[in-house]
Structure formats: structure tokens, C-alpha cells
N, C-alpha and C. Protein backbone atom coordinates (compact mmCIF):
# COMPACT_ATOMS: atom_id res chain seq x y z
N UNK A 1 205.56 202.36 154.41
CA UNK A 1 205.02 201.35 155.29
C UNK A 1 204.10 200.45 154.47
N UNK A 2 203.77 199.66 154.68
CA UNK A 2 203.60 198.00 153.65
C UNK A 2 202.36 197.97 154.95
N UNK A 3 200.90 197.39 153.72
CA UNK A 3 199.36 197.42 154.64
C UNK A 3 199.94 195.76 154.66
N UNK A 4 199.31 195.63 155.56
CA UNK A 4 198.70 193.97 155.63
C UNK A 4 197.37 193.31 155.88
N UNK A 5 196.80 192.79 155.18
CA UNK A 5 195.48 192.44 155.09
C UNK A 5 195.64 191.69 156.04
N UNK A 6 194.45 191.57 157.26
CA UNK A 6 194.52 190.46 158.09
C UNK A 6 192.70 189.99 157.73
N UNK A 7 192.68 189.01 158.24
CA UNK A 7 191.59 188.35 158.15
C UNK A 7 191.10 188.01 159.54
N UNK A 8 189.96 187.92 159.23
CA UNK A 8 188.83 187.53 161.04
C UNK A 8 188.32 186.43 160.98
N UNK A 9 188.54 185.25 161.74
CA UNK A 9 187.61 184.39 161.04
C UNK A 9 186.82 184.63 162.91
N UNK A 10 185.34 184.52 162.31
CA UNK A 10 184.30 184.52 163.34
C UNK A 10 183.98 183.28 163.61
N UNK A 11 183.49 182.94 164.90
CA UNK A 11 182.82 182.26 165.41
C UNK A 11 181.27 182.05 164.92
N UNK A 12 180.66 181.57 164.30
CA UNK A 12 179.30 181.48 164.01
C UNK A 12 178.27 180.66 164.84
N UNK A 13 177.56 180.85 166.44
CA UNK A 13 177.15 179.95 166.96
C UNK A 13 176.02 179.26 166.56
N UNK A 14 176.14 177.82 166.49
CA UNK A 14 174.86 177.57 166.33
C UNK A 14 173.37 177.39 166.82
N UNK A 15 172.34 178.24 166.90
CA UNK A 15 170.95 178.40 167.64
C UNK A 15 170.24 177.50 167.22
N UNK A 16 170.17 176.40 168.31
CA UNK A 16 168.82 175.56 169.20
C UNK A 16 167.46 175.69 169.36
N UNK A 17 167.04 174.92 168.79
CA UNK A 17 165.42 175.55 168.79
C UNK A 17 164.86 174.75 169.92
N UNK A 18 164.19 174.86 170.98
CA UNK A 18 163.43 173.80 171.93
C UNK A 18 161.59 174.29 172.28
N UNK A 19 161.55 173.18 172.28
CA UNK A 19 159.95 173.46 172.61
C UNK A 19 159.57 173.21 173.94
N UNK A 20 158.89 173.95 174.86
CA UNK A 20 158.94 174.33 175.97
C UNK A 20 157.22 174.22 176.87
N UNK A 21 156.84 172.89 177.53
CA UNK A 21 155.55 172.97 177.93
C UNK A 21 155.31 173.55 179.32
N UNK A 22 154.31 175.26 178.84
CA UNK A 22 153.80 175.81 180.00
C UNK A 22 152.57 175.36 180.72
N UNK A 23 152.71 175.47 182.47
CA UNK A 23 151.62 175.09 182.55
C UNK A 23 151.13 176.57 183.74
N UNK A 24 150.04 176.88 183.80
CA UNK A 24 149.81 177.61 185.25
C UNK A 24 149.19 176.77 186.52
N UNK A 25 150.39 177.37 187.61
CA UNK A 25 150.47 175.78 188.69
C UNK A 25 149.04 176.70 189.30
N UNK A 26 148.15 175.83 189.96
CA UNK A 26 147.11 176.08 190.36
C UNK A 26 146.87 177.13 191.75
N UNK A 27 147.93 177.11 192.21
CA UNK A 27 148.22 177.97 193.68
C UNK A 27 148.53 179.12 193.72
N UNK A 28 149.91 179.29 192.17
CA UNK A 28 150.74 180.57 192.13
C UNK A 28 151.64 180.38 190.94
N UNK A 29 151.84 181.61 190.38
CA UNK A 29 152.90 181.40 189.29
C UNK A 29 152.60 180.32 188.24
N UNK A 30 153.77 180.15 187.50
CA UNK A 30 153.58 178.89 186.28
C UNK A 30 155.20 178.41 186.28
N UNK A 31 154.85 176.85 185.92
CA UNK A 31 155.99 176.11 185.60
C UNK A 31 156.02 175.37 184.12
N UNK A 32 157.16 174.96 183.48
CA UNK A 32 157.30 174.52 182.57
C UNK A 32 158.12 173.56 182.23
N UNK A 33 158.51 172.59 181.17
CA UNK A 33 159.38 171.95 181.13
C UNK A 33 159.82 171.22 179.99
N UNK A 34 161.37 170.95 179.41
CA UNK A 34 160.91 170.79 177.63
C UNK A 34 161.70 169.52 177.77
N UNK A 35 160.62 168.81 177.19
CA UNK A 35 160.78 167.11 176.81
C UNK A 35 161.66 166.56 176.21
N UNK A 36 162.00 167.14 175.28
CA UNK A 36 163.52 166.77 174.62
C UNK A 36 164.72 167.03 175.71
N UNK A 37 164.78 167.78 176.37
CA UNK A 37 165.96 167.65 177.66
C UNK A 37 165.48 166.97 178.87
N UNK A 38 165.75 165.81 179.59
CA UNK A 38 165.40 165.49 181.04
C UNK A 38 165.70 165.89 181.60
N UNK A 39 164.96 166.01 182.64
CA UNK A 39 165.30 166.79 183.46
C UNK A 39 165.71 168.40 183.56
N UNK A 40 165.21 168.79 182.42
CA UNK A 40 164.89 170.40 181.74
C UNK A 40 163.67 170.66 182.57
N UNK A 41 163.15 171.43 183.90
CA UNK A 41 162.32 171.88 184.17
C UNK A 41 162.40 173.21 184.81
N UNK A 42 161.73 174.36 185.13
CA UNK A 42 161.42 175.40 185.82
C UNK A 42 160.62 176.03 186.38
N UNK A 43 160.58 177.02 187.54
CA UNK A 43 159.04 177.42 187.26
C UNK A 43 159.43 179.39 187.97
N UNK A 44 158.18 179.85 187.89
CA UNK A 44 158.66 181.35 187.93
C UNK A 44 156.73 181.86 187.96
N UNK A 45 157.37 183.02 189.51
CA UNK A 45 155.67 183.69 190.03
C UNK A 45 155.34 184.46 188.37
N UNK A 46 155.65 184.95 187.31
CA UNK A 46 155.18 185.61 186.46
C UNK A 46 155.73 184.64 185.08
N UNK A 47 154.77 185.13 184.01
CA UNK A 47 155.30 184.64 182.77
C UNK A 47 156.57 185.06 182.17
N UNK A 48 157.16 186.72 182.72
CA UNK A 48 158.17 187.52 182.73
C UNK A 48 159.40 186.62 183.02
N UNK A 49 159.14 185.64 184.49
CA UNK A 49 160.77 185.17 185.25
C UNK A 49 160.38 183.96 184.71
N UNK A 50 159.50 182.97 184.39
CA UNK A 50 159.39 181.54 183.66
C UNK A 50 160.30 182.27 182.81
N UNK A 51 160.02 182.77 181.71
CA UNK A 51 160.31 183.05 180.76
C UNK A 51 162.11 182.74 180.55
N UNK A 52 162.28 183.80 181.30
CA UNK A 52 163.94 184.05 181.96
C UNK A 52 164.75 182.91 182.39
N UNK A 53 163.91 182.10 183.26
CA UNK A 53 164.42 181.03 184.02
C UNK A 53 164.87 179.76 182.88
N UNK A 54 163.47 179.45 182.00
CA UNK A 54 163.91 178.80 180.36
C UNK A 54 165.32 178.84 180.50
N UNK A 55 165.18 179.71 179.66
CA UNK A 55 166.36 180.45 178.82
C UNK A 55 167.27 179.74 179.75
N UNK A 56 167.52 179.92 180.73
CA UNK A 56 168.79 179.78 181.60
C UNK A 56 168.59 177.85 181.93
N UNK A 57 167.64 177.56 182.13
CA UNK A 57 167.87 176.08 182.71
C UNK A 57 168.44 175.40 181.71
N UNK A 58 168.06 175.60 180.13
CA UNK A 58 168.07 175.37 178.98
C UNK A 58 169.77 175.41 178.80
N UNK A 59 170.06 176.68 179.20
CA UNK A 59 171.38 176.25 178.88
C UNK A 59 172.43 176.14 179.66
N UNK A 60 171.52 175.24 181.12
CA UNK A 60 172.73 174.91 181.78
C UNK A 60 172.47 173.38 181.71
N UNK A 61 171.25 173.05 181.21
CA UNK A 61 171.31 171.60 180.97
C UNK A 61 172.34 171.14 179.57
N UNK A 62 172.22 172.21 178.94
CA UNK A 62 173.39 171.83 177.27
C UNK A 62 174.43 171.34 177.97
N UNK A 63 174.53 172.88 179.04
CA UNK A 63 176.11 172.75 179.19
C UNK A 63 176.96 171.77 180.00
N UNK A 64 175.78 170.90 180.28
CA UNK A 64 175.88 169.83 181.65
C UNK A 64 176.43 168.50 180.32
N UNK A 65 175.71 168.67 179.59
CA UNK A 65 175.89 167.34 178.65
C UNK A 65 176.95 167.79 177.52
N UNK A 66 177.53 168.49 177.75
CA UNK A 66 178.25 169.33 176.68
C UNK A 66 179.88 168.88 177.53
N UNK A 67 179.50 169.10 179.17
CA UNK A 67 180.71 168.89 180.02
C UNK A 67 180.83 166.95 179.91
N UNK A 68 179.79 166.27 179.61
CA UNK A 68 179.89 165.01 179.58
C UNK A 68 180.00 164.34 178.29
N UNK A 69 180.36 165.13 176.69
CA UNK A 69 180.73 164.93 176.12
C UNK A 69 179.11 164.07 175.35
N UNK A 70 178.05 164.51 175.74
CA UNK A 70 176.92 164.16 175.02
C UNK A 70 176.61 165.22 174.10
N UNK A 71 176.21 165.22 173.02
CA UNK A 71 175.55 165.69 172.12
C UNK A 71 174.21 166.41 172.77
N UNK A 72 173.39 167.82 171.98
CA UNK A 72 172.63 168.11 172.46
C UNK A 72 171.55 167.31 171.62
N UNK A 73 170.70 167.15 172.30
CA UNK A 73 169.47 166.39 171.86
C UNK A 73 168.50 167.31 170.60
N UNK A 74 167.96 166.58 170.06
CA UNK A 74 167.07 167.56 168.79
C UNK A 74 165.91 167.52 169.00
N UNK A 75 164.99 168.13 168.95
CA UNK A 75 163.39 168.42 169.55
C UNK A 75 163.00 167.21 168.54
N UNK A 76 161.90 166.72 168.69
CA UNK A 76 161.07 165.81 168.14
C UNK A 76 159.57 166.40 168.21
N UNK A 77 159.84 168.02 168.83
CA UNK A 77 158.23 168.48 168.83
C UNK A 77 157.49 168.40 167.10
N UNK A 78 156.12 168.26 167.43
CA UNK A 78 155.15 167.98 166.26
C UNK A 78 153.86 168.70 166.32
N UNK A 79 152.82 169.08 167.74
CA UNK A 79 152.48 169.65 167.31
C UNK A 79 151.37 169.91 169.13
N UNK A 80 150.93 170.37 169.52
CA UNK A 80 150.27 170.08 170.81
C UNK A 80 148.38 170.08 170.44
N UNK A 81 147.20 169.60 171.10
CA UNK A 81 146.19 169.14 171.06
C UNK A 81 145.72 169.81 172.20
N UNK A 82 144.53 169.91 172.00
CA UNK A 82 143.45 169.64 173.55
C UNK A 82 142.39 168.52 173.08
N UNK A 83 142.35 167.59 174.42
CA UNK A 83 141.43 166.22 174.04
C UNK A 83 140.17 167.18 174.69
N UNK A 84 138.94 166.58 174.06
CA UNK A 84 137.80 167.00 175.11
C UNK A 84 136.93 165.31 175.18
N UNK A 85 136.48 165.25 176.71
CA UNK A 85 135.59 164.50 177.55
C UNK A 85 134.89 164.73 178.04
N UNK A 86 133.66 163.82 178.10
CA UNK A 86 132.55 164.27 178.72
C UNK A 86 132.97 164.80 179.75
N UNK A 87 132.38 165.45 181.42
CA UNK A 87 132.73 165.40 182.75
C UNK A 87 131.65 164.70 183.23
């Protein structure tokens, strides 16, 4: 019997980096939302389901612009601040 070498070729996906602004909403829970995607927003009662929810809005917004034949957008994040003012 005669071997035959087969070969695999893999899929290699490529990972997205996004930057993601949390805030804690003043009532309950926290929401967030990342600037490089519009209309990329979420929000979730613990930092646990924000967290989760990301992840997922993130990539149903790709997959929204992915179905419309747009390119995914590239972060332009640089760097975040706190201003301080008198009160």
C-alpha cells in the first residue's frame, strides 16, 4: 500500500484590535461604546455581561459591514486623558 502525503492548508484568522469607552451609567450597571465602529454601542448590569456583550456587538457590527461589502474600520485610538476644572 503506497502513503500519501496530504497537506492542510489552515485558515489563519485575522484578530482586530478595538478600543472600547467604559462608562458607569449613574442609576445601574455600565455602558460602553467603540468609536472606530458607529454605531458600536452596549451596555450590561455588571462589568462581567458589558464585557460579554462587547465582544458580541463588536462582531455583529463587522459582520453587518462585512455583509455590505465594507471593509472593517482600523482603530485610530491614541491615548485617553482626564481634564481637571475648577467647580
Amino acid at each position: 500500500m503506497k502513503k500519501v502525503a496530504t497537506t492542510h492548508k489552515t485558515k489563519t484568522k485575522k484578530i482586530l484590535s478595538y478600543t472600547a469607552i467604559i462608562e458607569k451609567d449613574e442609576k445601574s450597571g455600565y455602558w460602553a461604546y467603540v468609536p472606530a465602529i458607529p454605531g458600536c454601542y452596549t451596555q450590561g448590569e455588571t462589568l462581567d455581561e458589558l464585557y460579554a456583550n462587547l465582544q458580541e456587538v463588536v462582531e455583529l457590527c463587522l459582520d453587518v459591514l462585512k455583509d455590505k461589502k465594507e471593509s472593517a474600520p482600523r482603530s485610530n485610538f491614541l491615548s485617553t486623558t482626564q481634564i481637571r476644572v475648577p467647580a
